[in-house]
C-alpha atoms as a PDB file:
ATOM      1  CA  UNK A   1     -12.263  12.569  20.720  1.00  0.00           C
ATOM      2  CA  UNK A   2     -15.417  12.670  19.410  1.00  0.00           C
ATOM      3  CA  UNK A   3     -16.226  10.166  16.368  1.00  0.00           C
ATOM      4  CA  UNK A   4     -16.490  12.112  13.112  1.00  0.00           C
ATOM      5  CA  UNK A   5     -13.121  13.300  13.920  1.00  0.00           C
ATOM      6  CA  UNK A   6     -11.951  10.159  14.635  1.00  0.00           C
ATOM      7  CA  UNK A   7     -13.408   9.032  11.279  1.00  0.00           C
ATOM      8  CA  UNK A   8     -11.690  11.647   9.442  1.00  0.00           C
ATOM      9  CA  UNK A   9      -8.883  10.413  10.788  1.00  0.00           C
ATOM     10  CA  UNK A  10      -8.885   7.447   9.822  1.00  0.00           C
ATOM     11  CA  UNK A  11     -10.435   8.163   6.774  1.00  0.00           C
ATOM     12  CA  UNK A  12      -7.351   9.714   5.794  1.00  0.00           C
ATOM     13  CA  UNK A  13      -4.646   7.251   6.910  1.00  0.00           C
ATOM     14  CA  UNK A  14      -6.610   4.785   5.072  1.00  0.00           C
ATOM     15  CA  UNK A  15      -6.074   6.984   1.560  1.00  0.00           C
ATOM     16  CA  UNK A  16      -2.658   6.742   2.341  1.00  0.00           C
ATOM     17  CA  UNK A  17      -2.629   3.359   2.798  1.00  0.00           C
ATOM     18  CA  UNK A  18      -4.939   2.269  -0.469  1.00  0.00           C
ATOM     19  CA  UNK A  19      -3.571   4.313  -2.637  1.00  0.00           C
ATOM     20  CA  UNK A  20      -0.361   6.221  -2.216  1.00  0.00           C
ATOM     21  CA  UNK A  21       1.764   3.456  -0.037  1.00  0.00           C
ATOM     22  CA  UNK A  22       1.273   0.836  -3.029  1.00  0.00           C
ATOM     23  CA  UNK A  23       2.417   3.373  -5.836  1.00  0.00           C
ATOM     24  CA  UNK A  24       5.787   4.364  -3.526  1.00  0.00           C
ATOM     25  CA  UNK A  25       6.431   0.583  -2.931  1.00  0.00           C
ATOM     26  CA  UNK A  26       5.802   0.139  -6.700  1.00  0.00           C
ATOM     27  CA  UNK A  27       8.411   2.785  -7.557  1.00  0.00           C
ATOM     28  CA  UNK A  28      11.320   3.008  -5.000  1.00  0.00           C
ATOM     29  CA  UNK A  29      11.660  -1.152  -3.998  1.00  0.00           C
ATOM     30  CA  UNK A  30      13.879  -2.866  -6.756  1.00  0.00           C
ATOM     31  CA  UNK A  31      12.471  -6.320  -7.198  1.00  0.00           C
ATOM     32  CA  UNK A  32      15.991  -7.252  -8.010  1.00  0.00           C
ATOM     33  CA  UNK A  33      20.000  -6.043  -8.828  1.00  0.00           C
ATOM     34  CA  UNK A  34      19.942  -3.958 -12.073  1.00  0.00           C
ATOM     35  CA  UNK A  35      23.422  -3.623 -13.526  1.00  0.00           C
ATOM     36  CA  UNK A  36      25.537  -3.138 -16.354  1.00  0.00           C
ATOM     37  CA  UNK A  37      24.958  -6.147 -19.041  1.00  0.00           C
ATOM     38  CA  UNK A  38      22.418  -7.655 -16.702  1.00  0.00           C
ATOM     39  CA  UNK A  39      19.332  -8.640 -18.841  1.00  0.00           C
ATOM     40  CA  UNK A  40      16.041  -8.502 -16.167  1.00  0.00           C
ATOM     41  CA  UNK A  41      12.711 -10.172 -17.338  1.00  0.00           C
ATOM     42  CA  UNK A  42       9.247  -8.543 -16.001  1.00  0.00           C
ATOM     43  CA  UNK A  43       8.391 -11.961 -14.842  1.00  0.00           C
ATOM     44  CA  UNK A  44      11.473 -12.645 -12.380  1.00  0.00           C
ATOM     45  CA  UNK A  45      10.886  -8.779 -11.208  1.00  0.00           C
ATOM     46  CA  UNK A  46       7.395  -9.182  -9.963  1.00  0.00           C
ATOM     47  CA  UNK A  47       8.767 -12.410  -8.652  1.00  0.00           C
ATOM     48  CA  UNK A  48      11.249 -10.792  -6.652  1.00  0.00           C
ATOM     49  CA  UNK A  49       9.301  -7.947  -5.393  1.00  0.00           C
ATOM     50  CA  UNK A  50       6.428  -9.861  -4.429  1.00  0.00           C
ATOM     51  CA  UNK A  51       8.446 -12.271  -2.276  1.00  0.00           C
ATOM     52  CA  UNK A  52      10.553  -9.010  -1.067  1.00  0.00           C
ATOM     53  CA  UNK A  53       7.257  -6.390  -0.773  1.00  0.00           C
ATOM     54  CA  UNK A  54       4.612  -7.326  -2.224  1.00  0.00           C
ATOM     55  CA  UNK A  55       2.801  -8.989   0.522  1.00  0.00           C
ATOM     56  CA  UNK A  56       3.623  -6.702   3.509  1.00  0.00           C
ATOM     57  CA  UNK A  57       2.454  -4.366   0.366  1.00  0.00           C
ATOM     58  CA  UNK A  58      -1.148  -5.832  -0.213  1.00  0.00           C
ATOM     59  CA  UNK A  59      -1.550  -6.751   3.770  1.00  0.00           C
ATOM     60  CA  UNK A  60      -1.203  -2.920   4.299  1.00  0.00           C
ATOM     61  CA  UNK A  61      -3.623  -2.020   1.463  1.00  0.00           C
ATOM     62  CA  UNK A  62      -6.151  -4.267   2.733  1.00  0.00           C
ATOM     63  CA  UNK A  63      -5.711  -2.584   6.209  1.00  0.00           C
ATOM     64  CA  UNK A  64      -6.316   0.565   4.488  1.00  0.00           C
ATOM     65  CA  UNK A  65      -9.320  -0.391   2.799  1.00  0.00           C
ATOM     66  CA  UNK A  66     -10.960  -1.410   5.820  1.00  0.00           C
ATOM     67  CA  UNK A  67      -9.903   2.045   7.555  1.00  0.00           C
ATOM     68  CA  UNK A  68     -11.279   3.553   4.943  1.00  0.00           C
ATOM     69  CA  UNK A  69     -15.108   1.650   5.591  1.00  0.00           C
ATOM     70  CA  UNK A  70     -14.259   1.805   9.296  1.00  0.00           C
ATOM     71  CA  UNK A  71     -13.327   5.699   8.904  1.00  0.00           C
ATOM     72  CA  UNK A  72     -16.955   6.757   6.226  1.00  0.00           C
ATOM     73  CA  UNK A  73     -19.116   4.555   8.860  1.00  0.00           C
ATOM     74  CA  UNK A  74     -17.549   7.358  12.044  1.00  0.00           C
ATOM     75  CA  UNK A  75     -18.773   9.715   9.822  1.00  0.00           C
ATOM     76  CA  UNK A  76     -21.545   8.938   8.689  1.00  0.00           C
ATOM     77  CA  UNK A  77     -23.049   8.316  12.191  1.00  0.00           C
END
C-alpha cells in the first residue's frame, strides 16, 4: 500500500476519532439513571460519565489526534 493512501487512511479514521466519536459518546452514554421525580445535577452527571466514558472517551481522541498528524505527515511526503 503505498503511503499517501495509507495517510488518507488514517487521516480519516482519525476525523472520526477527534471529532465525531466524542459528540456520539456525549449524546447516547447516560452519565447516570434519569427517572420520574429524580432531580439530576450537571455536576454529579459529568461525574458519572467521566468515571463511566469519559476517559476511554479522551484516550481515544488523543489516539485520533495523533492519527490525524501521523495520517497529514503520509501525505505530505
Amino acid at each position: 500500500m503505498r503511503r499517501s493512501t495509507l495517510g488518507k487512511i488514517l487521516f480519516i479514521i482519525g476525523i472520526y476519532l477527534t471529532f465525531i466519536f466524542p459528540i456520539l459518546s456525549l449524546t447516547l452514554n447516560n452519565g447516570g439513571d434519569i427517572s420520574f421525580g429524580v432531580q439530576l445535577d450537571p455536576l454529579s452527571y459529568w461525574v458519572t460519565w467521566l468515571m463511566m466514558y469519559g476517559f476511554f472517551t479522551i484516550l481515544l481522541t488523543e489516539l485520533g489526534v495523533f492519527l490525524i498528524i501521523l495520517g497529514y505527515r503520509y501525505i505530505k511526503d
